[in-house]
Protein backbone atom coordinates (compact mmCIF):
# COMPACT_ATOMS: atom_id res chain seq x y z
CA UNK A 1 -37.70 -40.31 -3.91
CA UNK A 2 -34.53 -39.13 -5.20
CA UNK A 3 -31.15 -41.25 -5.10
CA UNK A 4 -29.36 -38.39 -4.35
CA UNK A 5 -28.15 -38.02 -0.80
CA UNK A 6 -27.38 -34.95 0.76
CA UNK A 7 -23.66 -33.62 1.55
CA UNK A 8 -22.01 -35.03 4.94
CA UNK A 9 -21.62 -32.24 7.13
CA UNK A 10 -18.34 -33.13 8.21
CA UNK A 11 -16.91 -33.91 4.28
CA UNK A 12 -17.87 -30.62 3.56
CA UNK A 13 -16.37 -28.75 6.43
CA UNK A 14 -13.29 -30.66 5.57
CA UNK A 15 -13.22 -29.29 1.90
CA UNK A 16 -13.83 -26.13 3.60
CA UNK A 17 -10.83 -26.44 5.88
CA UNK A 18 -8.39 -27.03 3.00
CA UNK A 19 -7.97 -23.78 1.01
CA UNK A 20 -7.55 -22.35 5.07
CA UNK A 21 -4.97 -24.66 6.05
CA UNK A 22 -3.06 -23.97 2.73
CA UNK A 23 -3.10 -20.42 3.10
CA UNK A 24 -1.83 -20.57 6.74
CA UNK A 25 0.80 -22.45 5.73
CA UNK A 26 1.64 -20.24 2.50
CA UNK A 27 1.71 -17.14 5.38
CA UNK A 28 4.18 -19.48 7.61
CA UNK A 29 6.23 -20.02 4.44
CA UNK A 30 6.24 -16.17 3.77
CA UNK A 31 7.51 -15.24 6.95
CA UNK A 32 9.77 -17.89 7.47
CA UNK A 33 11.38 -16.84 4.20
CA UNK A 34 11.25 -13.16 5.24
CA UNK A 35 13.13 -13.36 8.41
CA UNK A 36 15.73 -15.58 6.77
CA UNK A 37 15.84 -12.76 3.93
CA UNK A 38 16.12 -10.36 7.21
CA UNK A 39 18.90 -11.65 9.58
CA UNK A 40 21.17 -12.28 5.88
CA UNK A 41 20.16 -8.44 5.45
CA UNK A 42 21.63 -7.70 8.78
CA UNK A 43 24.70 -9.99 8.64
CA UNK A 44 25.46 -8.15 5.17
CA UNK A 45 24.71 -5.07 6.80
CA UNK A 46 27.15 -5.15 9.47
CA UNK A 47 29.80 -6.33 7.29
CA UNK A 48 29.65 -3.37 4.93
CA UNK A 49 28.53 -0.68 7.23
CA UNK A 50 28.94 -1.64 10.73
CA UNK A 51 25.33 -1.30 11.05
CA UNK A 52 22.99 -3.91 10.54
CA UNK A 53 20.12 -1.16 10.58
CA UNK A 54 22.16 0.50 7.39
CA UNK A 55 19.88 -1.67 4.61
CA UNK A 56 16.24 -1.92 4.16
CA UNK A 57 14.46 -4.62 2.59
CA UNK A 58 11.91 -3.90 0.00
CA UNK A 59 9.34 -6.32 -0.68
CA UNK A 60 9.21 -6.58 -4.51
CA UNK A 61 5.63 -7.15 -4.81
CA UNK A 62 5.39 -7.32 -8.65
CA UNK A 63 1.90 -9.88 -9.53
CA UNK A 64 1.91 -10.25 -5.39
CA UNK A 65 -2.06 -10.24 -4.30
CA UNK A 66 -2.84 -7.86 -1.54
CA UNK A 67 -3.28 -10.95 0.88
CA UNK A 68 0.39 -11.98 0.42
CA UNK A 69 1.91 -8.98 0.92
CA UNK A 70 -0.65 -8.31 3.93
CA UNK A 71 1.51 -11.10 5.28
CA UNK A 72 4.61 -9.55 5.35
CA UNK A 73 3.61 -6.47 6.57
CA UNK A 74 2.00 -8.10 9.45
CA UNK A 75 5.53 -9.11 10.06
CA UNK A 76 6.87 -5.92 10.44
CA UNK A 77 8.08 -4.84 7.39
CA UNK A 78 6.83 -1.73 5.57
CA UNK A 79 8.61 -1.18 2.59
CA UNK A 80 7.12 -2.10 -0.29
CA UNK A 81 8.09 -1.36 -4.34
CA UNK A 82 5.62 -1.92 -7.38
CA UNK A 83 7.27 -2.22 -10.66
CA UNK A 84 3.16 -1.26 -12.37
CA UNK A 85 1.04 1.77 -11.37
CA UNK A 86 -1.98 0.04 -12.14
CA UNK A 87 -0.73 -2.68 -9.59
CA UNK A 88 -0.38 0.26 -6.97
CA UNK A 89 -3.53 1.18 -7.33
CA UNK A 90 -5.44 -1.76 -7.39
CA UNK A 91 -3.81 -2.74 -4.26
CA UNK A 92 -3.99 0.58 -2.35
CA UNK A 93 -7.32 0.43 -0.89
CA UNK A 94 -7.14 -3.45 -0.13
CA UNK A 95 -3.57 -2.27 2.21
CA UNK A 96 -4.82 0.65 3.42
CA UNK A 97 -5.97 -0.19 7.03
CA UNK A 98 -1.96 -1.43 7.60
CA UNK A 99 0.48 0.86 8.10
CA UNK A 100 3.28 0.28 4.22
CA UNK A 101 5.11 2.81 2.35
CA UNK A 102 4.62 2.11 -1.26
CA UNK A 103 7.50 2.62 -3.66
CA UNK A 104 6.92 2.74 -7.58
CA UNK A 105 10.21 0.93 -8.87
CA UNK A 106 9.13 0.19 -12.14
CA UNK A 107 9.46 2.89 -15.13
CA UNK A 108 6.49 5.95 -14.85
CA UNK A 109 5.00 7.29 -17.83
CA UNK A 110 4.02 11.25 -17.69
CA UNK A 111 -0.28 9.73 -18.23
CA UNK A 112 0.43 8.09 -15.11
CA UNK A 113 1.84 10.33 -12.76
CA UNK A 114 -1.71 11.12 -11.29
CA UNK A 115 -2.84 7.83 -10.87
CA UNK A 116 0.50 7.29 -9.04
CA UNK A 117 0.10 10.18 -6.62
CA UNK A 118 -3.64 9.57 -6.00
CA UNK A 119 -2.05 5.81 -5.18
CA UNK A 120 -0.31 7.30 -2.41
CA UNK A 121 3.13 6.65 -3.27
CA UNK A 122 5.52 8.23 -1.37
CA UNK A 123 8.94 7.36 -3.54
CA UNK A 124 8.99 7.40 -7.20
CA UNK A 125 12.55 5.43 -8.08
CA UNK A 126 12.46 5.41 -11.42
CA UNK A 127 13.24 8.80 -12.92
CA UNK A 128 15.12 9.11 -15.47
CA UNK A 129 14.01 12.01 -17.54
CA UNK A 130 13.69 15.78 -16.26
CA UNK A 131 10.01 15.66 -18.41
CA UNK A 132 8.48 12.72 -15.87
CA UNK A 133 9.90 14.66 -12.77
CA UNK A 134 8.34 18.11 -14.07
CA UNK A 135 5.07 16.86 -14.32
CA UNK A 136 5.56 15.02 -11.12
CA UNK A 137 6.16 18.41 -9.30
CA UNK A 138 3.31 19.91 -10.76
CA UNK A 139 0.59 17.45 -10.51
CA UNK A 140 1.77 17.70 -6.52
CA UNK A 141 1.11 21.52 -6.13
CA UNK A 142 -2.39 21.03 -8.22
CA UNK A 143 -3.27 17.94 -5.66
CA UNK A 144 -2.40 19.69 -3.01
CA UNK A 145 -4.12 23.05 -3.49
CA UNK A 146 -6.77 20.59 -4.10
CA UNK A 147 -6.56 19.21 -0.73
CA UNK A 148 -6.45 15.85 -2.50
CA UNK A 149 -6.62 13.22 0.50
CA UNK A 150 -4.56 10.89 -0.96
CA UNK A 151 -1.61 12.69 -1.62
CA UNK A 152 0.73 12.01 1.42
CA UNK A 153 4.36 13.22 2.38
CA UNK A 154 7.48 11.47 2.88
CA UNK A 155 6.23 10.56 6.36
CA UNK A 156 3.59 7.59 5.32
CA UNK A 157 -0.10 8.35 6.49
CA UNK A 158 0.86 12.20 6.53
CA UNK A 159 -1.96 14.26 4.41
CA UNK A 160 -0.82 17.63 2.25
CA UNK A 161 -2.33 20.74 3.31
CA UNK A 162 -2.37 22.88 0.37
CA UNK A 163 0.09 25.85 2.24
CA UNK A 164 2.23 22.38 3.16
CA UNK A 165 4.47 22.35 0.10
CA UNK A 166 4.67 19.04 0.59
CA UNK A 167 8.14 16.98 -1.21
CA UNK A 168 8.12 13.58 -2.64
CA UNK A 169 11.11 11.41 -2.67
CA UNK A 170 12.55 10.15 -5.67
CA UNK A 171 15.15 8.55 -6.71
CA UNK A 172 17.72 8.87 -10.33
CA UNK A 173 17.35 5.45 -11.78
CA UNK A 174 20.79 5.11 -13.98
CA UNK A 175 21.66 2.61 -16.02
CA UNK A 176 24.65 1.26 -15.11
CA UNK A 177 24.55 -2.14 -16.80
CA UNK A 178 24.47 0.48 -20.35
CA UNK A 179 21.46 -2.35 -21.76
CA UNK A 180 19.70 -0.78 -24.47
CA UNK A 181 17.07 -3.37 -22.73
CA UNK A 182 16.96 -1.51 -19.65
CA UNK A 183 15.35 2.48 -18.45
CA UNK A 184 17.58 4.93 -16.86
CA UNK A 185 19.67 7.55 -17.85
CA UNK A 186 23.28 7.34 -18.36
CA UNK A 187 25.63 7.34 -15.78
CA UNK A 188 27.20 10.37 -17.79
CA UNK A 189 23.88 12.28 -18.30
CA UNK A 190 23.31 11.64 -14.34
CA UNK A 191 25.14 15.36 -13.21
CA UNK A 192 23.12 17.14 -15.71
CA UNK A 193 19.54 15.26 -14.83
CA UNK A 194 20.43 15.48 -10.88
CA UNK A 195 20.34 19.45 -11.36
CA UNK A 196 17.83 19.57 -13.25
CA UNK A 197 15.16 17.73 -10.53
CA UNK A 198 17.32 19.25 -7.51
CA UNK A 199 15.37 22.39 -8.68
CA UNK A 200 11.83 21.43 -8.69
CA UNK A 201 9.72 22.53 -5.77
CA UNK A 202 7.95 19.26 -4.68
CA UNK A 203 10.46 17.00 -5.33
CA UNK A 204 13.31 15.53 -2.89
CA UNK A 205 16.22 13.33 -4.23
CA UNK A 206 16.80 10.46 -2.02
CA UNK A 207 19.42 9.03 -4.12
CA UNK A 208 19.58 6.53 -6.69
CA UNK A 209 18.55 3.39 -8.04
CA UNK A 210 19.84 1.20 -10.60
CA UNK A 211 19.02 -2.80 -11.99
CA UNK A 212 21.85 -4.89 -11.83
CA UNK A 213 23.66 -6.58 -14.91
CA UNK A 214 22.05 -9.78 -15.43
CA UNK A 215 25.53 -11.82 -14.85
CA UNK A 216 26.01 -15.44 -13.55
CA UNK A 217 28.89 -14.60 -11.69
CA UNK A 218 30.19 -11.76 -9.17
CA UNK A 219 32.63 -10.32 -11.35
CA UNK A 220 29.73 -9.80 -14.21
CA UNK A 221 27.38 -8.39 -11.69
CA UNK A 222 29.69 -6.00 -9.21
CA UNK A 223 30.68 -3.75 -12.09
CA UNK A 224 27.40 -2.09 -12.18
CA UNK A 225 26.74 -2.06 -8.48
CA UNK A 226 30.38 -0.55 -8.07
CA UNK A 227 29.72 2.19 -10.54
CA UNK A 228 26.45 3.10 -8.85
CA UNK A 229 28.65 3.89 -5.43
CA UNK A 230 30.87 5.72 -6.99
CA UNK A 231 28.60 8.12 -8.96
CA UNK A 232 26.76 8.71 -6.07
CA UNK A 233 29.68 9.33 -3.66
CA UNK A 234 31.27 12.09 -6.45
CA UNK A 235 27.59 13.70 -7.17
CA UNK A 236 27.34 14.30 -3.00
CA UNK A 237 31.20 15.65 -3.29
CA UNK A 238 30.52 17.84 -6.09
CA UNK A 239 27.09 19.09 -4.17
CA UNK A 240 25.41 17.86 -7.03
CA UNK A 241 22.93 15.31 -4.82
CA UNK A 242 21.51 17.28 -2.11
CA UNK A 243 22.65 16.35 1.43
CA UNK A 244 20.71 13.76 2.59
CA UNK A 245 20.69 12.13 -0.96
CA UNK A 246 22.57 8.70 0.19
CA UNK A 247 20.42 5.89 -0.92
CA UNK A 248 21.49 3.15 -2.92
CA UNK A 249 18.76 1.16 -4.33
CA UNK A 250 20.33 -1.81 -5.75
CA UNK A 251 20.28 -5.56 -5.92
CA UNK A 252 17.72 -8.32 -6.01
CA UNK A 253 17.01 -11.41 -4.57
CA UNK A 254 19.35 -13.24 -6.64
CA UNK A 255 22.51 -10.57 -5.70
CA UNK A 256 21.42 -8.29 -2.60
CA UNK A 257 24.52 -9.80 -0.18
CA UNK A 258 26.54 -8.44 -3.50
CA UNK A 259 24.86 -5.77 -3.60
CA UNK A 260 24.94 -4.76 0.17
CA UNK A 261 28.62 -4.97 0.02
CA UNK A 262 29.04 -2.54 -3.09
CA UNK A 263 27.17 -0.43 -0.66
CA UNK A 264 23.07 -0.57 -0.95
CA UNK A 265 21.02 0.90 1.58
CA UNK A 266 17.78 -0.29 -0.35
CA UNK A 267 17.44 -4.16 -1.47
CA UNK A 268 14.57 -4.87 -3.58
CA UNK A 269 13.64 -8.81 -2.57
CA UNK A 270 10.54 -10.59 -4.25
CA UNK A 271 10.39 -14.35 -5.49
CA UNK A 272 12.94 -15.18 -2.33
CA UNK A 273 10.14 -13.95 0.20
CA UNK A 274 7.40 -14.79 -2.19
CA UNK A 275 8.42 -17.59 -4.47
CA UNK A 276 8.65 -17.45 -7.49
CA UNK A 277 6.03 -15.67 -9.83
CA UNK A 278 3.03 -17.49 -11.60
């Protein structure tokens, strides 16, 4: 007869219990923190622009598993950026049952522009060179005439028809902060790089997009924000941004409120909603 005895039931329901009960509370924790991150959104919001609509939050999602995010969304928000495109895509079938508009933030090579389109991205923030946007506008028309199911419009869950000519938003990413560190184009090379993608078929500039200078105080970190603003309210003067070109994708979640008053309309929030990263 063996001395071995045979698992109690109830011990090993209990074991079972505790990766459950620490993911519930990890959800609580991630909406709690979202809604705080939501009504300071607002309260910034109405300050700056007498809206507290005016600003979106974007859930930075960098390293995020699907589950996490699944979370959020749950709570209501949609907007979500992914610095990787191999992070898109891995996640893209695991979201796809929830309604989310996925943004790529992070910098897009020209070998992965159809892995980002078949992701169904519908905002590419992160150009910053007239050869990534070409081949953007291109691999859209071959998708399309493909009847590619993936490929979706501005409007999220919207499929191209191949007679659609169907757009996708993008934004200028400029480097305001001028760190040799950092992608974007000038803020002087903006004009010329604004007319160039203006002109491509499939492509619709939202606006732009910039990463803040890494600073420890407000007067380090406004500077870049302010600069953004400006370039973007001459470029609309000048007709250079379409109309309709008005977002401001700036700040993080150490310097959104800053951000939101130097006039975002996009704030791109991750380890405050999410903790931070592993």
């Amino acid at each position: 007869m063996s001395d071995q005895t045979a698992p109690d039931a109830s011990s090993a329901a209990t074991q079972g219990a505790v990766p459950q009960e620490a993911a519930r509370d990890d959800a609580r924790t991630i909406r709690e923190r979202l809604a705080q991150v939501t009504e300071n959104v607002r309260t910034a919001s109405e300050s700056a622009h007498d809206d507290p609509e005016a600003v979106r939050v974007m859930l930075a999602t960098k390293t995020q598993p699907a589950a996490r995010i699944r979370v959020a969304l749950q709570a209501g928000h949609t907007l979500i950026g992914e610095n990787r495109v191999q992070e898109l895509q891995a996640k893209a079938p695991e979201l796809a049952d929830i309604p989310h508009e996925p943004h790529l933030i992070g910098p897009l090579q020209r070998n992965k522009v159809n892995h980002t389109l078949r992701a169904g991205a519908v905002c590419v923030q992160s150009i910053d060179s007239l050869a990534v946007a070409q081949k953007l506008s291109d691999r859209i028309a071959a998708l399309a005439a493909e009847g590619h199911e993936a490929l979706v419009t501005e409007a999220p869950g919207t499929l191209h028809a191949a007679a659609d000519a169907p757009l996708l938003g993008v934004l200028l990413q400029v480097n305001t902060s001028r760190e040799d560190s950092k992608f974007g184009v000038t803020p002087d090379a903006a004009e010329e790089l604004a007319e160039q993608v203006r002109e491509l078929p499939h492509l619709r500039i939202r606006g732009l997009m910039t990463i803040g200078f890494p600073g420890t105080s407000d007067e380090e970190i406004r500077p870049s924000y302010a600069e953004l603003r400006e370039l973007s309210a001459r470029l609309r003067e000048t007709g250079v941004l379409p109309e309709g070109a008005t977002d401001l994708s700036m700040g993080m979640s150490a310097d959104y409120a800053l951000a939101i008053e130097e006039g975002a309309t996009i704030v791109r929030v991750g380890s405050t909603i999410f903790g931070a990263r592993g």
